[in-house]
PDB file of N, CA and C in Angstrom:
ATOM      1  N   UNK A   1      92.200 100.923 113.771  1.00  0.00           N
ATOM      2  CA  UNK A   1      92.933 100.937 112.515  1.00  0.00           C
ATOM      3  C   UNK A   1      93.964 102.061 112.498  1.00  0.00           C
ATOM      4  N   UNK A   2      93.384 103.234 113.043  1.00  0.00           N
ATOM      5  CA  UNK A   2      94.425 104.090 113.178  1.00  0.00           C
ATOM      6  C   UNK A   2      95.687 103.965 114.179  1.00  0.00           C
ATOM      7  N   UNK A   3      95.416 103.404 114.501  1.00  0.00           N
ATOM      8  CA  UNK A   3      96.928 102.997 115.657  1.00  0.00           C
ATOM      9  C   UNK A   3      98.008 102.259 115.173  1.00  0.00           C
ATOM     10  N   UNK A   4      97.473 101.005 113.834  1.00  0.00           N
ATOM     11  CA  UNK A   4      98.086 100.337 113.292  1.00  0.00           C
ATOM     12  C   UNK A   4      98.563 101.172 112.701  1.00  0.00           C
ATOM     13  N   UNK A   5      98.090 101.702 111.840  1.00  0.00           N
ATOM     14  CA  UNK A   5      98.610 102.557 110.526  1.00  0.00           C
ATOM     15  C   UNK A   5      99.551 103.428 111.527  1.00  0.00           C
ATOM     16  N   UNK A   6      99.020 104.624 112.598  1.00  0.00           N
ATOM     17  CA  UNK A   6     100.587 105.063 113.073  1.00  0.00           C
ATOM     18  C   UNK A   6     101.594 104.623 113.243  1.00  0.00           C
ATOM     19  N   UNK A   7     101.493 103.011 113.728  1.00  0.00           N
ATOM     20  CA  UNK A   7     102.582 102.216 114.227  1.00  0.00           C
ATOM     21  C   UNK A   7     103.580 101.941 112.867  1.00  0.00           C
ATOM     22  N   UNK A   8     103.174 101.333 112.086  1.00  0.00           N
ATOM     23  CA  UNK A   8     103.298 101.161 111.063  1.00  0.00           C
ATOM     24  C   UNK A   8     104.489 102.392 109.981  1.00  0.00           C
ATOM     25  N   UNK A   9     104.134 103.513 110.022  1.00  0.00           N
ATOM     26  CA  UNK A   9     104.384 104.584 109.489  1.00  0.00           C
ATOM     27  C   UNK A   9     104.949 105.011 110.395  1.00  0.00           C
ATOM     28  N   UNK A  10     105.237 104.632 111.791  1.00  0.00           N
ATOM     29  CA  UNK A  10     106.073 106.043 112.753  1.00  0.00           C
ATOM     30  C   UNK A  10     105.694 106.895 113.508  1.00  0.00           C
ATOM     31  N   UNK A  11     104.361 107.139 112.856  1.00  0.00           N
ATOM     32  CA  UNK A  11     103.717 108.373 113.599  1.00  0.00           C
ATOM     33  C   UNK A  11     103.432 108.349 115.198  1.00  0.00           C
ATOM     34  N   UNK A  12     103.029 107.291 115.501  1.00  0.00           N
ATOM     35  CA  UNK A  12     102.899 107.410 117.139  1.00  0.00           C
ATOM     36  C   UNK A  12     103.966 107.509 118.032  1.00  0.00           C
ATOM     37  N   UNK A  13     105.097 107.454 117.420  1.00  0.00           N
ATOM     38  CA  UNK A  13     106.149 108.096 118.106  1.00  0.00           C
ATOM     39  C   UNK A  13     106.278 109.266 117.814  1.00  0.00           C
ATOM     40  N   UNK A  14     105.940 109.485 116.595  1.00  0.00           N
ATOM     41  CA  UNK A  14     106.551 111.062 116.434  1.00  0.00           C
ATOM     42  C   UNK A  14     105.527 112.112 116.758  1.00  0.00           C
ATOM     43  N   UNK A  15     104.674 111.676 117.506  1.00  0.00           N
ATOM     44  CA  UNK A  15     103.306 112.393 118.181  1.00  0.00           C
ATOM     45  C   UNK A  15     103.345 112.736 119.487  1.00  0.00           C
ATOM     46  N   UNK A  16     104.417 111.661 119.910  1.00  0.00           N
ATOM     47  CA  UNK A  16     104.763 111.359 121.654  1.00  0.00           C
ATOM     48  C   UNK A  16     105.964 112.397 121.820  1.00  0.00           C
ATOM     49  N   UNK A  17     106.677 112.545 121.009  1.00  0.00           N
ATOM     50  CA  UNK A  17     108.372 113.468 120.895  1.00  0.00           C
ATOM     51  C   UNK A  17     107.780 114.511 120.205  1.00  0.00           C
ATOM     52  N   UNK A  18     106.907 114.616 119.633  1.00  0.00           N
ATOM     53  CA  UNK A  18     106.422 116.004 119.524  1.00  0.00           C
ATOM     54  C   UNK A  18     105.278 117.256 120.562  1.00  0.00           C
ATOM     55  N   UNK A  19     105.284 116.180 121.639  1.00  0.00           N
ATOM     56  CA  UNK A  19     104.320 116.357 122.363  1.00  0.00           C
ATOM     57  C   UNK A  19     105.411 116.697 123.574  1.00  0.00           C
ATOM     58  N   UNK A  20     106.321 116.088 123.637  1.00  0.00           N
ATOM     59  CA  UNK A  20     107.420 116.516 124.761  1.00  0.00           C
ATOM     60  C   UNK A  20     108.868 116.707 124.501  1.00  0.00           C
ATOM     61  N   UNK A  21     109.159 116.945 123.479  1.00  0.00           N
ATOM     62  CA  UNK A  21     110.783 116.849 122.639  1.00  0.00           C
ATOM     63  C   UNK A  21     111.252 118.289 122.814  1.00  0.00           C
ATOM     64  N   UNK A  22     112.194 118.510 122.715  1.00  0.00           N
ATOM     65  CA  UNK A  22     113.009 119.562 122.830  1.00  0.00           C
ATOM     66  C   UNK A  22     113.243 120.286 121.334  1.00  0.00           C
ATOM     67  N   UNK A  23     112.953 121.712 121.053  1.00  0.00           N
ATOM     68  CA  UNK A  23     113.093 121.646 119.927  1.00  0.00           C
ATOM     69  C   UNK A  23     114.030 122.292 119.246  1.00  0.00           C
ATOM     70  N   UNK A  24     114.232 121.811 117.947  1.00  0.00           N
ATOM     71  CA  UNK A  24     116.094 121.662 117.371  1.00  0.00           C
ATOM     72  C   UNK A  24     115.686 122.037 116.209  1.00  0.00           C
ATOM     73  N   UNK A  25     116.857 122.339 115.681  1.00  0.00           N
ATOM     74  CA  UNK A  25     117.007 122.299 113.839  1.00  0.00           C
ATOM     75  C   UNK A  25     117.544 121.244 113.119  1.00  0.00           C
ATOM     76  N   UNK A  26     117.374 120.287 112.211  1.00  0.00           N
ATOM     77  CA  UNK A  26     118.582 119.620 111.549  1.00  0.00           C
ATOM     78  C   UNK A  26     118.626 119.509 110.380  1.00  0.00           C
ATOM     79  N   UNK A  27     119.492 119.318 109.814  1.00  0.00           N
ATOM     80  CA  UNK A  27     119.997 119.101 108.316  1.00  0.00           C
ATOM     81  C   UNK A  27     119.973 117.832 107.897  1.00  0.00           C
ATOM     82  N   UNK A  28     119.736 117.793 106.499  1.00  0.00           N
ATOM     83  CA  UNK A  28     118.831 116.418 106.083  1.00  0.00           C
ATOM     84  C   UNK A  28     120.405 115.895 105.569  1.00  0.00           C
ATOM     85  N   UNK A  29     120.644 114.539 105.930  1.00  0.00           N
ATOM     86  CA  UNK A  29     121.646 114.186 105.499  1.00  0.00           C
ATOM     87  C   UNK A  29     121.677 113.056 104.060  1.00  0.00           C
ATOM     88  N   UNK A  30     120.464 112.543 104.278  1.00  0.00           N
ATOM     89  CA  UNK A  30     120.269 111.733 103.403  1.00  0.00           C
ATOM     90  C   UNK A  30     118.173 111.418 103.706  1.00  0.00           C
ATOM     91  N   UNK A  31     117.923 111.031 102.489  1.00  0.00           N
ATOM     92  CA  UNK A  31     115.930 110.795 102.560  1.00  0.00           C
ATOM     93  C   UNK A  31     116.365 109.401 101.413  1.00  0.00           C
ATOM     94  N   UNK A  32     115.424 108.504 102.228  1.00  0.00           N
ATOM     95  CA  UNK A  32     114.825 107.406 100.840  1.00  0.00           C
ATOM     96  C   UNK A  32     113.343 106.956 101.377  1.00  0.00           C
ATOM     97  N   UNK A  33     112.630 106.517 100.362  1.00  0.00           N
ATOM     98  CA  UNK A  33     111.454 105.988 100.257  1.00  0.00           C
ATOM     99  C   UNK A  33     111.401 104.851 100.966  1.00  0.00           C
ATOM    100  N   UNK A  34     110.405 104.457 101.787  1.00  0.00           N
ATOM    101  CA  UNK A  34     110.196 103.171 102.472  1.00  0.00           C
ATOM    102  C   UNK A  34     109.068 102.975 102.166  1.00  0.00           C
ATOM    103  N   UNK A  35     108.899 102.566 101.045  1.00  0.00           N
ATOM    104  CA  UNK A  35     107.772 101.881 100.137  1.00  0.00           C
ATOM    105  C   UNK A  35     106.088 101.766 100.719  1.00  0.00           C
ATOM    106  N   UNK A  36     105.863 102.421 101.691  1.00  0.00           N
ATOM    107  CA  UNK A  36     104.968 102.700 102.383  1.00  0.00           C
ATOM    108  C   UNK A  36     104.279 104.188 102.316  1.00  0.00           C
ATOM    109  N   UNK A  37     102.717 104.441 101.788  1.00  0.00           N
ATOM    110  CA  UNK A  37     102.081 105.392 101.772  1.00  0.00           C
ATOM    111  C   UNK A  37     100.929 105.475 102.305  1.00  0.00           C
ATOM    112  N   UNK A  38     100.458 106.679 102.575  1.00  0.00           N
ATOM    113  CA  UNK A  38      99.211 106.590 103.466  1.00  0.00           C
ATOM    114  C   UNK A  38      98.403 108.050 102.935  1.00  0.00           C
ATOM    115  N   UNK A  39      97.386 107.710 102.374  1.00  0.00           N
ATOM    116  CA  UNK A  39      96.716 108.515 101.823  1.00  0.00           C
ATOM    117  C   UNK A  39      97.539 109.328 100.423  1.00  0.00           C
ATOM    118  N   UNK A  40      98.352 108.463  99.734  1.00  0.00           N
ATOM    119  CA  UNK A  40      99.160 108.892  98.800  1.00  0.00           C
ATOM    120  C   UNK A  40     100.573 109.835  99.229  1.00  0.00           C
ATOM    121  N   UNK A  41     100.129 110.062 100.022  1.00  0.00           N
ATOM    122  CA  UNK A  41     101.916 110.504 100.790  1.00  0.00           C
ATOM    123  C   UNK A  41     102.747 109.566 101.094  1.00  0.00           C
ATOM    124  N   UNK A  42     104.081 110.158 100.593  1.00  0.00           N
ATOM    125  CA  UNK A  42     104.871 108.743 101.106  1.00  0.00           C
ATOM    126  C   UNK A  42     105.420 108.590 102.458  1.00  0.00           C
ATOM    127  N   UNK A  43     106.004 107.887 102.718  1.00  0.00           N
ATOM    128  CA  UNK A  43     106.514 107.805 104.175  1.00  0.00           C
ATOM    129  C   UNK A  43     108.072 107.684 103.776  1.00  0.00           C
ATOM    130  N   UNK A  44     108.496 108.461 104.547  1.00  0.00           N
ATOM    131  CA  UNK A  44     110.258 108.629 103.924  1.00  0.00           C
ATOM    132  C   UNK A  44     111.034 108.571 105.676  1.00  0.00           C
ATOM    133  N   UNK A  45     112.209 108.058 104.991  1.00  0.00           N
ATOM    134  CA  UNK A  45     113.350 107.424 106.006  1.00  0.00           C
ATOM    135  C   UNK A  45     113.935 108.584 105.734  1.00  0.00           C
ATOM    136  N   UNK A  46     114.441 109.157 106.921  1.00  0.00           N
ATOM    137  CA  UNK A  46     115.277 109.997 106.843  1.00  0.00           C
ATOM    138  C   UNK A  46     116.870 110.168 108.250  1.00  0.00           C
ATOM    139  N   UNK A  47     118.232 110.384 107.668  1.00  0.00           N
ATOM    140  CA  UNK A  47     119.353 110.496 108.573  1.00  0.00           C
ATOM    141  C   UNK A  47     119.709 112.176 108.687  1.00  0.00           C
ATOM    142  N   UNK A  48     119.250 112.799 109.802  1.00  0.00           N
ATOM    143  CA  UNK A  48     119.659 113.857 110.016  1.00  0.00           C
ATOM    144  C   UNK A  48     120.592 114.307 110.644  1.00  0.00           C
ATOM    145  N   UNK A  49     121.138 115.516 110.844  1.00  0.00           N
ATOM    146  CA  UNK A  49     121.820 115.861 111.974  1.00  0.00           C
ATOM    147  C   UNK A  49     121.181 117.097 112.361  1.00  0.00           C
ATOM    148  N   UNK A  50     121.227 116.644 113.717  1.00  0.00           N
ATOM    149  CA  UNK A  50     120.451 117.439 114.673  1.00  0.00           C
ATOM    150  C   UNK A  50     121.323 118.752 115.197  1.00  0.00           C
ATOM    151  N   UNK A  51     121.052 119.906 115.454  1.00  0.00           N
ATOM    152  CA  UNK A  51     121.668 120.816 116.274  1.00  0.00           C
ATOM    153  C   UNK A  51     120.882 121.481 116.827  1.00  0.00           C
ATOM    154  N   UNK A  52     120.738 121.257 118.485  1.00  0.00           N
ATOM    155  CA  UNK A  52     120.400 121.726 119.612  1.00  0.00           C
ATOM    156  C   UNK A  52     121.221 122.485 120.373  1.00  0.00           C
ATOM    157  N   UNK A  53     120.144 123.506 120.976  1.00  0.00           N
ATOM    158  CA  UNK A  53     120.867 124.685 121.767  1.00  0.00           C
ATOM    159  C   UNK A  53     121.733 123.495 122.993  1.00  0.00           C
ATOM    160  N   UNK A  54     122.817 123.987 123.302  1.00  0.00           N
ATOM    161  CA  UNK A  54     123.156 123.296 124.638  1.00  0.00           C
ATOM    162  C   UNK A  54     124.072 121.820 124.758  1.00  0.00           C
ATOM    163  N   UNK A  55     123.965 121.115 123.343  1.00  0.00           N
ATOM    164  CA  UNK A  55     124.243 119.721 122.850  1.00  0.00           C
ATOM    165  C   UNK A  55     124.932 119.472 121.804  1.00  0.00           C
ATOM    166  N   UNK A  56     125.906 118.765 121.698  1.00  0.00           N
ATOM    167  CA  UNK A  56     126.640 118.649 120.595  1.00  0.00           C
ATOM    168  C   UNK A  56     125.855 117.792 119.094  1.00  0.00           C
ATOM    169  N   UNK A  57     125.927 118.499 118.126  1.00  0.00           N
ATOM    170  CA  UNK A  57     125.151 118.134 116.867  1.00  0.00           C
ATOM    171  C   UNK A  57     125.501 116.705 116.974  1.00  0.00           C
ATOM    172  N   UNK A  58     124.456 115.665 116.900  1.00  0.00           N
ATOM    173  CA  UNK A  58     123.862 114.713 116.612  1.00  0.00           C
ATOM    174  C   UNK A  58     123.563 114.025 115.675  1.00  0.00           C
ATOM    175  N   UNK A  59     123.723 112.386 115.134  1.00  0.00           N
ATOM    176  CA  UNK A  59     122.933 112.005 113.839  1.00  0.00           C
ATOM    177  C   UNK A  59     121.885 111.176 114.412  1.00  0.00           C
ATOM    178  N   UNK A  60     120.384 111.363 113.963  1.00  0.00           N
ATOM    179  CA  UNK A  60     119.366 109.977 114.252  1.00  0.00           C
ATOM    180  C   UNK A  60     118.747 109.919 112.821  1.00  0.00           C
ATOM    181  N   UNK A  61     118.250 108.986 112.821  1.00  0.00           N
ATOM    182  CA  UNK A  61     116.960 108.313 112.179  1.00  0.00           C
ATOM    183  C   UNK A  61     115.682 108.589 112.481  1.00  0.00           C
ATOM    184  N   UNK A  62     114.236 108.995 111.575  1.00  0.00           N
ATOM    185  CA  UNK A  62     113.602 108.624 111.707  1.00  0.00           C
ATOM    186  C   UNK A  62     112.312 108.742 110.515  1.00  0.00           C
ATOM    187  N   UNK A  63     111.242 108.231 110.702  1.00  0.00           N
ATOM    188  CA  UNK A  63     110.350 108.326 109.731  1.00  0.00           C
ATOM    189  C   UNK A  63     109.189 109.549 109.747  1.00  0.00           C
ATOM    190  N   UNK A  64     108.762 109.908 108.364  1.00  0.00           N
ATOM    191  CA  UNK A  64     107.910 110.782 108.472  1.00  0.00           C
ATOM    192  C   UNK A  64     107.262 110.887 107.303  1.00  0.00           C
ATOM    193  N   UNK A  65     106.004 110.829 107.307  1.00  0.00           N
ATOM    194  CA  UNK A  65     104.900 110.940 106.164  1.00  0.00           C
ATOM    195  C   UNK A  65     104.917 112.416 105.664  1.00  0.00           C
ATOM    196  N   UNK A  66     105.597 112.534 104.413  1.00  0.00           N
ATOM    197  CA  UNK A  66     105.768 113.972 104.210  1.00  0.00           C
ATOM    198  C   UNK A  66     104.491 113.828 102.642  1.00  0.00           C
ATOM    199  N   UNK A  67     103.649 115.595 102.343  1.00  0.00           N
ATOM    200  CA  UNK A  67     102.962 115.767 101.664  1.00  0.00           C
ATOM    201  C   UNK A  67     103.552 115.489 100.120  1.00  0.00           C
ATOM    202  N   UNK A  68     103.349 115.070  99.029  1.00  0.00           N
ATOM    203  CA  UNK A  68     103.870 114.753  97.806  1.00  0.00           C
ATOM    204  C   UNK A  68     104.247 116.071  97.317  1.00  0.00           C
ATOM    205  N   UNK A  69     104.020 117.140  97.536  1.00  0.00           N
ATOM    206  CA  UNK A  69     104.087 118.516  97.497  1.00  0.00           C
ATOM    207  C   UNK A  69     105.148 119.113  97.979  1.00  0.00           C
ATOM    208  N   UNK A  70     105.600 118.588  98.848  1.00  0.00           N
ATOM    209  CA  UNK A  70     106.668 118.656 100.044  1.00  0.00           C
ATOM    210  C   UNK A  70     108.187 118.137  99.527  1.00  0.00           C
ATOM    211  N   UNK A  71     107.641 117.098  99.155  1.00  0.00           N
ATOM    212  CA  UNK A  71     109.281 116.747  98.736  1.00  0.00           C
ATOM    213  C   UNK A  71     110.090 117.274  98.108  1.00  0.00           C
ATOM    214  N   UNK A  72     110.135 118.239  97.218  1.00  0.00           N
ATOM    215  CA  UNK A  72     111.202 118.849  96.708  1.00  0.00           C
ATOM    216  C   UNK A  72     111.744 119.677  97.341  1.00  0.00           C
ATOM    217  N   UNK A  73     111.141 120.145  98.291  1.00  0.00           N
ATOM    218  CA  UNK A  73     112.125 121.321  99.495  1.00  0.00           C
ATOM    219  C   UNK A  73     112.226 120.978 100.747  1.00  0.00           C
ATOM    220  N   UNK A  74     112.267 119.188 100.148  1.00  0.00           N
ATOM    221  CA  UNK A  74     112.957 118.501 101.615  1.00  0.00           C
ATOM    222  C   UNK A  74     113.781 117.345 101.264  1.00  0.00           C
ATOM    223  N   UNK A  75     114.933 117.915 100.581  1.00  0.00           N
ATOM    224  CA  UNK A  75     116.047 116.878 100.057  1.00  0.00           C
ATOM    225  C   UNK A  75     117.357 116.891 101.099  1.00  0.00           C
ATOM    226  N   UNK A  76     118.482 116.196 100.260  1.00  0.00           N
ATOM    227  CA  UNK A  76     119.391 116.154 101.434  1.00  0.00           C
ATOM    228  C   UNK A  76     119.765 118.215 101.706  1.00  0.00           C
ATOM    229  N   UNK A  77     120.607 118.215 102.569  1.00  0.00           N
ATOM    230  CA  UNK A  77     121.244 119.548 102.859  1.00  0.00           C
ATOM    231  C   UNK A  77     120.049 120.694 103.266  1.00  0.00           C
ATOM    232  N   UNK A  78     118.508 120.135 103.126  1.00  0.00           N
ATOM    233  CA  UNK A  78     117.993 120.918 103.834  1.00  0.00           C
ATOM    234  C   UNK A  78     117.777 121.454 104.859  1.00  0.00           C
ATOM    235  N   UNK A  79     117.208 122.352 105.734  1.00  0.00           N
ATOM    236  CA  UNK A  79     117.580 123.009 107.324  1.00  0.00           C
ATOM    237  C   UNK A  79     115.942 122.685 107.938  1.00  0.00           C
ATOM    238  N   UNK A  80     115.535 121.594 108.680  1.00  0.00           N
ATOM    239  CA  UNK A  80     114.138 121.423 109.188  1.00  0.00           C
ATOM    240  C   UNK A  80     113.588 121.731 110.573  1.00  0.00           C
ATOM    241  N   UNK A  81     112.832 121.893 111.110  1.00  0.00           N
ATOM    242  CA  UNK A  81     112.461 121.943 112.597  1.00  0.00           C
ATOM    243  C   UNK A  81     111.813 120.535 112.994  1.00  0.00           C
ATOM    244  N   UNK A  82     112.652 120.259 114.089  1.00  0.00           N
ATOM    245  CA  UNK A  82     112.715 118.727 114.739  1.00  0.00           C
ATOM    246  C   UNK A  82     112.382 119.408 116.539  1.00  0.00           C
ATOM    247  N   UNK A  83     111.662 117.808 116.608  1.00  0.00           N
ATOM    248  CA  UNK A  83     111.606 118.036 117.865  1.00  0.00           C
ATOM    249  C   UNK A  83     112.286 116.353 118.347  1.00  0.00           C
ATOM    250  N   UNK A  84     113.114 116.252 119.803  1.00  0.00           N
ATOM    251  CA  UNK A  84     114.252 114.903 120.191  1.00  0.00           C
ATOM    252  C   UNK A  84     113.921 114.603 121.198  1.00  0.00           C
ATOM    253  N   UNK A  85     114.337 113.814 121.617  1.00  0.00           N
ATOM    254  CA  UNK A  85     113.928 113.735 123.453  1.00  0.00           C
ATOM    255  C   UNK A  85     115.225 113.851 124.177  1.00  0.00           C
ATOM    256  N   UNK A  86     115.515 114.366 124.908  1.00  0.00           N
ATOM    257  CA  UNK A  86     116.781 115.010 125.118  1.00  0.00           C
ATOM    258  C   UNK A  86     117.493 113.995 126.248  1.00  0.00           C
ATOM    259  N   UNK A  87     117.002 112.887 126.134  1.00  0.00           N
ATOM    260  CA  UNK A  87     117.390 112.055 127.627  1.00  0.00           C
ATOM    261  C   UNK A  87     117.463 110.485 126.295  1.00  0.00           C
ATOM    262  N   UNK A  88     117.380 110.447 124.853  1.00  0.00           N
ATOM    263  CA  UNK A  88     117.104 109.450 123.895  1.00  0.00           C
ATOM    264  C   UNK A  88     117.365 110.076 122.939  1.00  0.00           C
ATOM    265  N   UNK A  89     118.670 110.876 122.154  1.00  0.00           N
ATOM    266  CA  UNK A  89     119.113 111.680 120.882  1.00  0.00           C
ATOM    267  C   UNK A  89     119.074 110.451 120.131  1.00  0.00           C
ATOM    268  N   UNK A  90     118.003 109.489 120.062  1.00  0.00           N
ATOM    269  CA  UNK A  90     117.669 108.549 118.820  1.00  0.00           C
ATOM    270  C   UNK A  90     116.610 108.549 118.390  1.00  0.00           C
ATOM    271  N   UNK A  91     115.430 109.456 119.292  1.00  0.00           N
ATOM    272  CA  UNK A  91     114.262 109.767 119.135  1.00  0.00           C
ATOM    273  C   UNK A  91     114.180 110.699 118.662  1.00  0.00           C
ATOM    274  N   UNK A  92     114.080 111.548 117.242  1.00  0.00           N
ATOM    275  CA  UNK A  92     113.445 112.553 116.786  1.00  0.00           C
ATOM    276  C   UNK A  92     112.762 112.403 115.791  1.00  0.00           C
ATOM    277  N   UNK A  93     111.898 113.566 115.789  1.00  0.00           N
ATOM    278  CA  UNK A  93     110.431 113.910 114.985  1.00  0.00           C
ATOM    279  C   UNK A  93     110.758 115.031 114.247  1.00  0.00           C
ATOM    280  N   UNK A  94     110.088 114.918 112.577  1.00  0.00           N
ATOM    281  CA  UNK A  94     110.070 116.204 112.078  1.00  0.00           C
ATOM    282  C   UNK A  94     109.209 116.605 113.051  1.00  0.00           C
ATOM    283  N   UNK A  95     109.019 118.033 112.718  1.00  0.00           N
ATOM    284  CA  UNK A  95     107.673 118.721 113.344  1.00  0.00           C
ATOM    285  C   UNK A  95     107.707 119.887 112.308  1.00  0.00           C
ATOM    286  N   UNK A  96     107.306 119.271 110.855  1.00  0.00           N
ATOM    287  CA  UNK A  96     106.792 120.179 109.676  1.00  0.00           C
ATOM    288  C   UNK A  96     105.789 121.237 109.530  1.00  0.00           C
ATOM    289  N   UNK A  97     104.280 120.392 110.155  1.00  0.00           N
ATOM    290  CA  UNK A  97     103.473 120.780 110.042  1.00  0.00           C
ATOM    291  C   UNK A  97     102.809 120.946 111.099  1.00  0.00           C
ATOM    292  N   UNK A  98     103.079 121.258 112.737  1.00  0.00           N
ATOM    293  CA  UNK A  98     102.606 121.844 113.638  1.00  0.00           C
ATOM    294  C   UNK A  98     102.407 123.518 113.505  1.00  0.00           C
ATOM    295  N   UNK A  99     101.178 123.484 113.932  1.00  0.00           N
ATOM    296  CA  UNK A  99     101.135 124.694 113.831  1.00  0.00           C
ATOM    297  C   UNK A  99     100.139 124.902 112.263  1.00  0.00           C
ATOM    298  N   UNK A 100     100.458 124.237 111.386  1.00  0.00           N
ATOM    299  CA  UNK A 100      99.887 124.570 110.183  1.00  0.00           C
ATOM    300  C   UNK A 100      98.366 124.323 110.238  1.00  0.00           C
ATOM    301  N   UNK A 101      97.435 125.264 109.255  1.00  0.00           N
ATOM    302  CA  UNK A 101      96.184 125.103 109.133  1.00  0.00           C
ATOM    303  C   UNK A 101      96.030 124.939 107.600  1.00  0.00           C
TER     304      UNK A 101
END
């Protein structure tokens, strides 16, 4: 069940690019709701731009189950830590809450 639900929501990619991604900063260019929640968090679409050491700033897509708590200091023009795959600048992952306990 849990595999579905990652698939579903994004997450098993963004587990795989967080597990080997290069890591960047980007600015939120735009967030909307994709009507999908998981454990009451929503799952939000998001268009960033990426800026990596070495690489010219970037726009991708991608999804991420952010805490309901969370969302207000993650609107557009915010500054986040992403992790990309540097060989696929269409693959990136927040990476919010690594590290967190």
């Amino acid at each position: 069940m849990a595999t579905l639900v990652d698939h579903m929501t994004g997450e098993d990619e963004a587990k795989a690019i967080r597990k080997t991604g290069s890591a960047a900063r980007a600015r939120v260019l735009q967030i909307w709701d994709t009507g999908m929640t998981l454990n009451h968090d929503p799952v939000v679409r998001f268009r960033l731009e990426v800026h990596a050491e070495g690489v010219e700033p970037f726009e991708a897509t991608t999804n991420a189950i952010i805490g309901r708590l969370d969302i207000p200091q993650i609107q557009p023009g915010a500054d986040l830590p992403v992790r990309y795959d540097p060989y696929d600048h269409t693959r990136v992952a927040l990476d919010l809450y690594t590290g967190r306990t």
